[in-house]
C-alpha atoms as a PDB file:
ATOM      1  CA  UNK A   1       0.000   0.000   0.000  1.00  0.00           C
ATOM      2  CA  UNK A   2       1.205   3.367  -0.809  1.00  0.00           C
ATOM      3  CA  UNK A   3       1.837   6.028   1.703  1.00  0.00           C
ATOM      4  CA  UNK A   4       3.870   9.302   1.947  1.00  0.00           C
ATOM      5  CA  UNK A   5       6.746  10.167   4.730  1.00  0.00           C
ATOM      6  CA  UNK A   6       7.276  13.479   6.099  1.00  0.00           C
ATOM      7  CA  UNK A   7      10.585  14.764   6.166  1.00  0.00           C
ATOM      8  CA  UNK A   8      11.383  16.783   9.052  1.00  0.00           C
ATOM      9  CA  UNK A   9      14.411  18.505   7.570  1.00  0.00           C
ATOM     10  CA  UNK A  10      13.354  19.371   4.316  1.00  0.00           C
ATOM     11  CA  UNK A  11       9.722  19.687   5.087  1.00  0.00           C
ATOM     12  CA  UNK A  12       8.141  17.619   2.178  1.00  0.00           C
ATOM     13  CA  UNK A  13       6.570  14.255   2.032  1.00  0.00           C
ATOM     14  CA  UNK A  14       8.139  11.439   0.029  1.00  0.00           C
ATOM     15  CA  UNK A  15       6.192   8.359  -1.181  1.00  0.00           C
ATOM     16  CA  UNK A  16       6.516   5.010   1.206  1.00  0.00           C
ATOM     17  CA  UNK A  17       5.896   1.965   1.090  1.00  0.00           C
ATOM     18  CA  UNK A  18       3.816   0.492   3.766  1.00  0.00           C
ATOM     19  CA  UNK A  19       4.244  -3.388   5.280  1.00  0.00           C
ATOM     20  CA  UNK A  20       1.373  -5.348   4.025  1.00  0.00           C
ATOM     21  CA  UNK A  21      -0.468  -4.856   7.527  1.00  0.00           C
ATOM     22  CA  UNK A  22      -0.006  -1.578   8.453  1.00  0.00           C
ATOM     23  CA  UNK A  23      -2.835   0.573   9.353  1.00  0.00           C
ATOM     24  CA  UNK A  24      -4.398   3.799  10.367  1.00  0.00           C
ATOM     25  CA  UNK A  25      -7.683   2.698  11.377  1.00  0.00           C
ATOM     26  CA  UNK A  26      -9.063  -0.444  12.986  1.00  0.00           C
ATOM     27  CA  UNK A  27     -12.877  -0.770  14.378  1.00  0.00           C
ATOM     28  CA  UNK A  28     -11.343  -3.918  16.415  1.00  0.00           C
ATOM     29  CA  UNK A  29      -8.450  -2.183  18.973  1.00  0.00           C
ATOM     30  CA  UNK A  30      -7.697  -5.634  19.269  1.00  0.00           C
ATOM     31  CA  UNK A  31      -6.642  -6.616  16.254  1.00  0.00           C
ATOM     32  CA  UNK A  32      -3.088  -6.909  15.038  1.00  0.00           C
ATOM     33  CA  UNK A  33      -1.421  -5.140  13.037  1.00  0.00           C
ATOM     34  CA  UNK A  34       2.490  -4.004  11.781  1.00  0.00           C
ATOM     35  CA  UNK A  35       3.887  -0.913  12.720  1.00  0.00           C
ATOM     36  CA  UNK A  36       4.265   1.515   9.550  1.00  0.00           C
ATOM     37  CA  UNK A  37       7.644   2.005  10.320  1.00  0.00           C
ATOM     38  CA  UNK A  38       9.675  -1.134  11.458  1.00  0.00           C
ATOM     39  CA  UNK A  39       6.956  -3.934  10.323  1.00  0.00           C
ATOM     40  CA  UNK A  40       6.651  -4.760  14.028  1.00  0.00           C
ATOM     41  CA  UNK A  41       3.576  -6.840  14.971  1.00  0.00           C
ATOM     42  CA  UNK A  42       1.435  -5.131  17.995  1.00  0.00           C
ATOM     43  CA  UNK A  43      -1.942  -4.503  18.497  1.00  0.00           C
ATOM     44  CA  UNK A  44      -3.344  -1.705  17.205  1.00  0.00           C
ATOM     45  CA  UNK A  45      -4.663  -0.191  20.556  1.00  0.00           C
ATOM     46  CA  UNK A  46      -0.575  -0.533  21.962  1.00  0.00           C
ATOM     47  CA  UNK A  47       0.081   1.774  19.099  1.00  0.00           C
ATOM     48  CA  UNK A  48       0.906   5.933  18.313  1.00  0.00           C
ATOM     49  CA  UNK A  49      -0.362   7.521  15.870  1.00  0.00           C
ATOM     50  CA  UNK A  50       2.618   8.804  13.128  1.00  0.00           C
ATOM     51  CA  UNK A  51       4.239  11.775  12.914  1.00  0.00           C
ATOM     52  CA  UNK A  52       5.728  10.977   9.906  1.00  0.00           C
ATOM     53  CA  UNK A  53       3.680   8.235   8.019  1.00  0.00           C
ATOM     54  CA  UNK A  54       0.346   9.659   6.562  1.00  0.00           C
ATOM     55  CA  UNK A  55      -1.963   8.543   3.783  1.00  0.00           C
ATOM     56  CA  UNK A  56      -2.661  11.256   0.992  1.00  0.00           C
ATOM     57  CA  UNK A  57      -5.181  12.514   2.969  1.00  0.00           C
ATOM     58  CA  UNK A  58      -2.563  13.022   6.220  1.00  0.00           C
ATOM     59  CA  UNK A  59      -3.755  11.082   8.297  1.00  0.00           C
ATOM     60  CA  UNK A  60      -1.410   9.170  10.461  1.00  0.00           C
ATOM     61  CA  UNK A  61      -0.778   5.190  10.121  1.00  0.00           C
ATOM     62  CA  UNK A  62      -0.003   3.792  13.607  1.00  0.00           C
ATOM     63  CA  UNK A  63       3.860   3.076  14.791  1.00  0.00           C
ATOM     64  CA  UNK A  64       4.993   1.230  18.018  1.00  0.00           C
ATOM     65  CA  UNK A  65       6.108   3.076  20.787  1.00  0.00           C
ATOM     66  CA  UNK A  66      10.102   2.875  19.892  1.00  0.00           C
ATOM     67  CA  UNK A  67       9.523   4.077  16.183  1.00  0.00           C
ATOM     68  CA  UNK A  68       7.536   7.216  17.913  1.00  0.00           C
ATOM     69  CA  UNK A  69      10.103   8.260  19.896  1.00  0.00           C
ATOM     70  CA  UNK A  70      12.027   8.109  16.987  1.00  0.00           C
ATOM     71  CA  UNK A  71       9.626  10.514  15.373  1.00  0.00           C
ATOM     72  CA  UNK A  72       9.860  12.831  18.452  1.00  0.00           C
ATOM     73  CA  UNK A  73      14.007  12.908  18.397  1.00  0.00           C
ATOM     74  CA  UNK A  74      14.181  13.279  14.815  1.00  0.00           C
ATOM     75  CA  UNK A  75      11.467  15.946  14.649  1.00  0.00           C
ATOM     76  CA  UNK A  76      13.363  17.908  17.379  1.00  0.00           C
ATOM     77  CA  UNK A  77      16.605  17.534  15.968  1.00  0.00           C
ATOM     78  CA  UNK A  78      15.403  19.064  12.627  1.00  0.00           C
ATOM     79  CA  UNK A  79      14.161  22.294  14.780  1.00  0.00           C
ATOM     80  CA  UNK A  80      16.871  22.874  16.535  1.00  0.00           C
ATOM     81  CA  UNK A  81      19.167  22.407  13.513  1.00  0.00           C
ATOM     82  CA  UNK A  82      16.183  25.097  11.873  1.00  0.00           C
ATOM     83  CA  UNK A  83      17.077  27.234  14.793  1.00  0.00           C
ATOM     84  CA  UNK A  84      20.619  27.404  14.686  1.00  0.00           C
ATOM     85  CA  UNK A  85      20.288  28.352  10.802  1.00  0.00           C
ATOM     86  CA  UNK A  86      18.513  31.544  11.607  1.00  0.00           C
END
């Protein structure tokens, strides 16, 4: 499945592809999916929402916990590299 990645440097999405059972929605918070990022298996209610993964529409496919801390370090690397630029 296609998806698009957000680049916290260079603010602009690139395309991605997804692991067969990634998701960003689930009726059954049971259910088990991959995480977007490292094709982890978890269920999806043990899951984050992504920072960086989104469909076209932006909405966020879901990510274990390490891959959104991830996310949170890279996206505040990027701003403080932005803020020692200016």
């Amino acid at each position: 499945m296609k998806a698009y990645k957000w680049d916290f440097k260079t603010k602009q999405y690139s395309d991605y592809t997804l692991p067969p059972q990634a998701s960003c929605y689930e009726a059954d918070m049971g259910r088990v999916i991959q995480c977007a990022s490292c094709d982890k298996f978890l269920k999806y209610d043990d899951g984050y929402t992504s920072r960086q993964i989104h469909t076209h529409l932006g909405f966020g496919y879901i990510v274990c916990e390490d891959c959104y801390k991830k996310e949170w370090q890279q996206a505040g690397a990027a701003s403080r590299e932005e803020d020692q630029r200016d």
